[in-house]
C-alpha atoms as a PDB file:
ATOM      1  CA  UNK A   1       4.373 -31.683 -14.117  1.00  0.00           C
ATOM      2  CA  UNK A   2       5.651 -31.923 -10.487  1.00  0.00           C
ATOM      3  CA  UNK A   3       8.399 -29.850 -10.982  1.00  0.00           C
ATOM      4  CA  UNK A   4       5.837 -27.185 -12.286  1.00  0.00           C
ATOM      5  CA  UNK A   5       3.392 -27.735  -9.487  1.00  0.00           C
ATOM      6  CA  UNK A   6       6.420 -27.481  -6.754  1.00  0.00           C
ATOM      7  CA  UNK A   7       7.675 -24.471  -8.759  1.00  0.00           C
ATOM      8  CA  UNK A   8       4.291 -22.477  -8.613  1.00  0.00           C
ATOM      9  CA  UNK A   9       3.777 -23.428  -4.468  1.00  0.00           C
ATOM     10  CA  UNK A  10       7.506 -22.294  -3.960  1.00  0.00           C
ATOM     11  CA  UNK A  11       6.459 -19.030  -5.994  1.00  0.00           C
ATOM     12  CA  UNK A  12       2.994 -18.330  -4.522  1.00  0.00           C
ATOM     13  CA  UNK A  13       4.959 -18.492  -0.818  1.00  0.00           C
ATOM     14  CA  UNK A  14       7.566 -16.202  -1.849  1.00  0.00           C
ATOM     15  CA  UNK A  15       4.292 -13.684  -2.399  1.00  0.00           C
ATOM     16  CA  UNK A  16       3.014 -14.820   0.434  1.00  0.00           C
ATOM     17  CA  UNK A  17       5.742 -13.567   2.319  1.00  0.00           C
ATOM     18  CA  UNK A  18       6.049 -10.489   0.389  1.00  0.00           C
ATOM     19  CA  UNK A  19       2.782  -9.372   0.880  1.00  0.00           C
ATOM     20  CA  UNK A  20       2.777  -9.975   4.412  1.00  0.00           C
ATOM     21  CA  UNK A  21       6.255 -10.106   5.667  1.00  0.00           C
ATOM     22  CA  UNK A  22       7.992  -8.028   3.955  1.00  0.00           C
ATOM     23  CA  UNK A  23      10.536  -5.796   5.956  1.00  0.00           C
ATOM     24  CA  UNK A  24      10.704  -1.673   4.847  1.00  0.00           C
ATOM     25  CA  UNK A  25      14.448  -1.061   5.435  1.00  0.00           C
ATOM     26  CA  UNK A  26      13.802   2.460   3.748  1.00  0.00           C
ATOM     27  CA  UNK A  27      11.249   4.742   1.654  1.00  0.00           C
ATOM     28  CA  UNK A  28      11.904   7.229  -1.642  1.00  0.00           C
ATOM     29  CA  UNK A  29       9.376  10.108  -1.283  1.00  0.00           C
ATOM     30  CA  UNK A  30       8.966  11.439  -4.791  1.00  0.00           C
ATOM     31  CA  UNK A  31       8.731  15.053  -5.635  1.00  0.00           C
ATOM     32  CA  UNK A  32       5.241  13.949  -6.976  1.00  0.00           C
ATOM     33  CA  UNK A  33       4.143  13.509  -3.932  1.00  0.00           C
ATOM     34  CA  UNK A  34       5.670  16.596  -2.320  1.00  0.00           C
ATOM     35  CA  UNK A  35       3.994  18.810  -4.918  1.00  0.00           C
ATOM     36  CA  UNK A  36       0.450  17.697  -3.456  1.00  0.00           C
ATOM     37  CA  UNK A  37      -1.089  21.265  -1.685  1.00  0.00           C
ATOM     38  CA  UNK A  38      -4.319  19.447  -0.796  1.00  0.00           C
ATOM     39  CA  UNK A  39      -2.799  16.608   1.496  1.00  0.00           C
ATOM     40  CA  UNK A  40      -1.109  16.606   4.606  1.00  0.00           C
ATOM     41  CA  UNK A  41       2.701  15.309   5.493  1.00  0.00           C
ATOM     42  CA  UNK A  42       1.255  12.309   6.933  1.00  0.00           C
ATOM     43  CA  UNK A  43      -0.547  11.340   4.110  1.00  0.00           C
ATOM     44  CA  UNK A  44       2.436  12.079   1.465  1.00  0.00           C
ATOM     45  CA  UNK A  45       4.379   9.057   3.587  1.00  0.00           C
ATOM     46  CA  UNK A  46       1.046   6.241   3.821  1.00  0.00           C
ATOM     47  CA  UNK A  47       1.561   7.107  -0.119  1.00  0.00           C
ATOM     48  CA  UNK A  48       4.638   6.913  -0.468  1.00  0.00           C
ATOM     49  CA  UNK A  49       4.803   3.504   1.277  1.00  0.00           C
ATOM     50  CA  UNK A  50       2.012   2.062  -0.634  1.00  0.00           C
ATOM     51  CA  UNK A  51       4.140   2.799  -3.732  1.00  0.00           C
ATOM     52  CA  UNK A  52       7.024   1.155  -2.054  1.00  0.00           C
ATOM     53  CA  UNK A  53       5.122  -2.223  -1.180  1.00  0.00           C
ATOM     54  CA  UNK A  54       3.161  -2.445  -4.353  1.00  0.00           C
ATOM     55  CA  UNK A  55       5.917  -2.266  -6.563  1.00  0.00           C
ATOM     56  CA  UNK A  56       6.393  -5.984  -6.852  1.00  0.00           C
ATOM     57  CA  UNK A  57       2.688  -7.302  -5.969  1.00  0.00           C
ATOM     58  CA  UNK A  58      -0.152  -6.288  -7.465  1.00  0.00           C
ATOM     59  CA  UNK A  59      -1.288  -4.140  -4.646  1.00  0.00           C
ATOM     60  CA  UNK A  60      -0.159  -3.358  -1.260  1.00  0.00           C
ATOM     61  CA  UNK A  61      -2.158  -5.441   1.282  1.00  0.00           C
ATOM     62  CA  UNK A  62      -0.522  -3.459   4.950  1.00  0.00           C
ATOM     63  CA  UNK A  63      -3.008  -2.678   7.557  1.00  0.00           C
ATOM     64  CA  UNK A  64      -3.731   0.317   9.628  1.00  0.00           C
ATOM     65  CA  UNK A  65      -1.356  -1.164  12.277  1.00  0.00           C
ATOM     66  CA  UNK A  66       1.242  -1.447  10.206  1.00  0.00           C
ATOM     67  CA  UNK A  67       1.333   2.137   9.344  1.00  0.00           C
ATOM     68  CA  UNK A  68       0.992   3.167  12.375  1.00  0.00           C
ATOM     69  CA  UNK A  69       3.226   1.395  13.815  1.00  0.00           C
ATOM     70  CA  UNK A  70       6.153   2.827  11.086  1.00  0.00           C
ATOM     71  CA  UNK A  71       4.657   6.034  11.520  1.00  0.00           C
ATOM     72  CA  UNK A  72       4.128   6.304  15.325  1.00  0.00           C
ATOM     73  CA  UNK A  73       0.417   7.339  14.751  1.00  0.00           C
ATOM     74  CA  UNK A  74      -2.951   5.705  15.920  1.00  0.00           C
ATOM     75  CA  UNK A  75      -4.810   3.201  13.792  1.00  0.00           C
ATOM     76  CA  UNK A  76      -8.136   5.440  14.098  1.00  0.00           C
ATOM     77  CA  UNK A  77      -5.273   8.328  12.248  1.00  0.00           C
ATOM     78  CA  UNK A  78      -4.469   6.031   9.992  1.00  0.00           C
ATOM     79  CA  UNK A  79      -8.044   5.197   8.815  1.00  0.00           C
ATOM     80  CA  UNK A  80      -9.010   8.358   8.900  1.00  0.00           C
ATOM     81  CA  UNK A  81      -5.840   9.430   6.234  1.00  0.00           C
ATOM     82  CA  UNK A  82      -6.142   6.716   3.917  1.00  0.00           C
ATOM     83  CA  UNK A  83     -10.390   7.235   3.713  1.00  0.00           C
ATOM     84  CA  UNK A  84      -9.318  11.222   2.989  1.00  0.00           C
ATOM     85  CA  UNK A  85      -6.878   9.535   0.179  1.00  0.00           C
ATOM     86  CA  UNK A  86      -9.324   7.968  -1.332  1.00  0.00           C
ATOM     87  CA  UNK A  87     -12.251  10.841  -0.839  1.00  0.00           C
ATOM     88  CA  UNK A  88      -9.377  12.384  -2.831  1.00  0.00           C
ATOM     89  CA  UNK A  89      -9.320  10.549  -5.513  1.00  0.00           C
ATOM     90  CA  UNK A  90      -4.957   9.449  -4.914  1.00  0.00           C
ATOM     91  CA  UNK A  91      -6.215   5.860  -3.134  1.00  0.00           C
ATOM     92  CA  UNK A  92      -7.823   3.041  -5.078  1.00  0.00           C
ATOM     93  CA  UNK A  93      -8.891   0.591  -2.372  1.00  0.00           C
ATOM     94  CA  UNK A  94     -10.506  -2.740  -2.732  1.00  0.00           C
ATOM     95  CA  UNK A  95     -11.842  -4.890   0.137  1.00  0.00           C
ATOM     96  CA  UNK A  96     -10.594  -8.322  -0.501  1.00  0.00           C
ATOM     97  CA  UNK A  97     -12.708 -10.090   2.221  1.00  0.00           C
ATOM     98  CA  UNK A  98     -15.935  -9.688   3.818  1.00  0.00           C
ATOM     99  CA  UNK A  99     -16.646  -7.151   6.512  1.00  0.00           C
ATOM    100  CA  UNK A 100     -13.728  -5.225   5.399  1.00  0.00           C
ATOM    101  CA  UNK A 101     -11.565  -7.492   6.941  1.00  0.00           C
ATOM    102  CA  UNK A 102      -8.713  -7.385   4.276  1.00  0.00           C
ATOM    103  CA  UNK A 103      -7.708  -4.661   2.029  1.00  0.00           C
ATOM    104  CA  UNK A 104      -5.806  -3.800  -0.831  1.00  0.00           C
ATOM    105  CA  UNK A 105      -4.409  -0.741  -1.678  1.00  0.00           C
ATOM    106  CA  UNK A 106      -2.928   1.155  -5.019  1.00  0.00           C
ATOM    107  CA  UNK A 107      -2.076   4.336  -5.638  1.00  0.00           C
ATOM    108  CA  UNK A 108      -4.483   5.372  -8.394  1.00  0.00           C
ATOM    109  CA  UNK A 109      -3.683   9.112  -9.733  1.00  0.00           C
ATOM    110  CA  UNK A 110      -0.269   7.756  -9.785  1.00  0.00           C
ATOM    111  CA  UNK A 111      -0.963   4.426 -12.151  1.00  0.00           C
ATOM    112  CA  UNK A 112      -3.158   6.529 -14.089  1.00  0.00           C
ATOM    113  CA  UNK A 113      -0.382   8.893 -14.807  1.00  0.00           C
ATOM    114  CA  UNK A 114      -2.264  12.116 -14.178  1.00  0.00           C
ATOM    115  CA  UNK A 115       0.008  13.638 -11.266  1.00  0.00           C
ATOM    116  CA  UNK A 116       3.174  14.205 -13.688  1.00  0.00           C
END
């Protein structure tokens, strides 16, 4: 039973990190999201990150800074892109704390399948 407890505490950290630390050496744009006419180039990369860090979670939890930051655009351009995303209908996002504090984010035309 210890050996399961320290097992799951070792696991849950390695998400941890994952979800918070985890470093983007490198993105794959997909021709799916290339093919988009109603969103801009900007937008075609905060999706094509969000694929990239919620490939191994179940969701990518990144804030505005970090886009922008990767990106070399404001935080205020980076809300305003990712609410357009999801006025879109290609963003499925889920506050996971109170006073929209902490976010997670999916790509949702993309898990449903319909873009292909």
């Amino acid at each position: 039973m210890r050996f399961l407890n320290r097992l799951q505490t070792k696991i849950y950290r390695m998400i941890e990190g994952y979800k918070i630390n985890r470093p983007l050496d490198g993105i794959w744009v997909d021709l799916k999201f290339l093919k988009l006419e109603d969103i801009n180039k900007t937008q075609v990369l905060i999706l094509a990150i969000i694929e990239v860090l919620e490939r191994n979670s179940k969701g990518c939890f990144a804030g505005n800074s970090y886009f922008a930051k990767l990106l070399n655009i404001t935080n205020k351009q980076v809300s305003a892109n990712i609410s357009d995303l999801k006025e879109k209908g290609y963003l499925f996002v889920e506050y996971t704390q109170p006073g929209n504090n902490g976010r997670l984010l999916k790509c949702k035309r993309l898990m449903e399948g319909s873009l292909d």
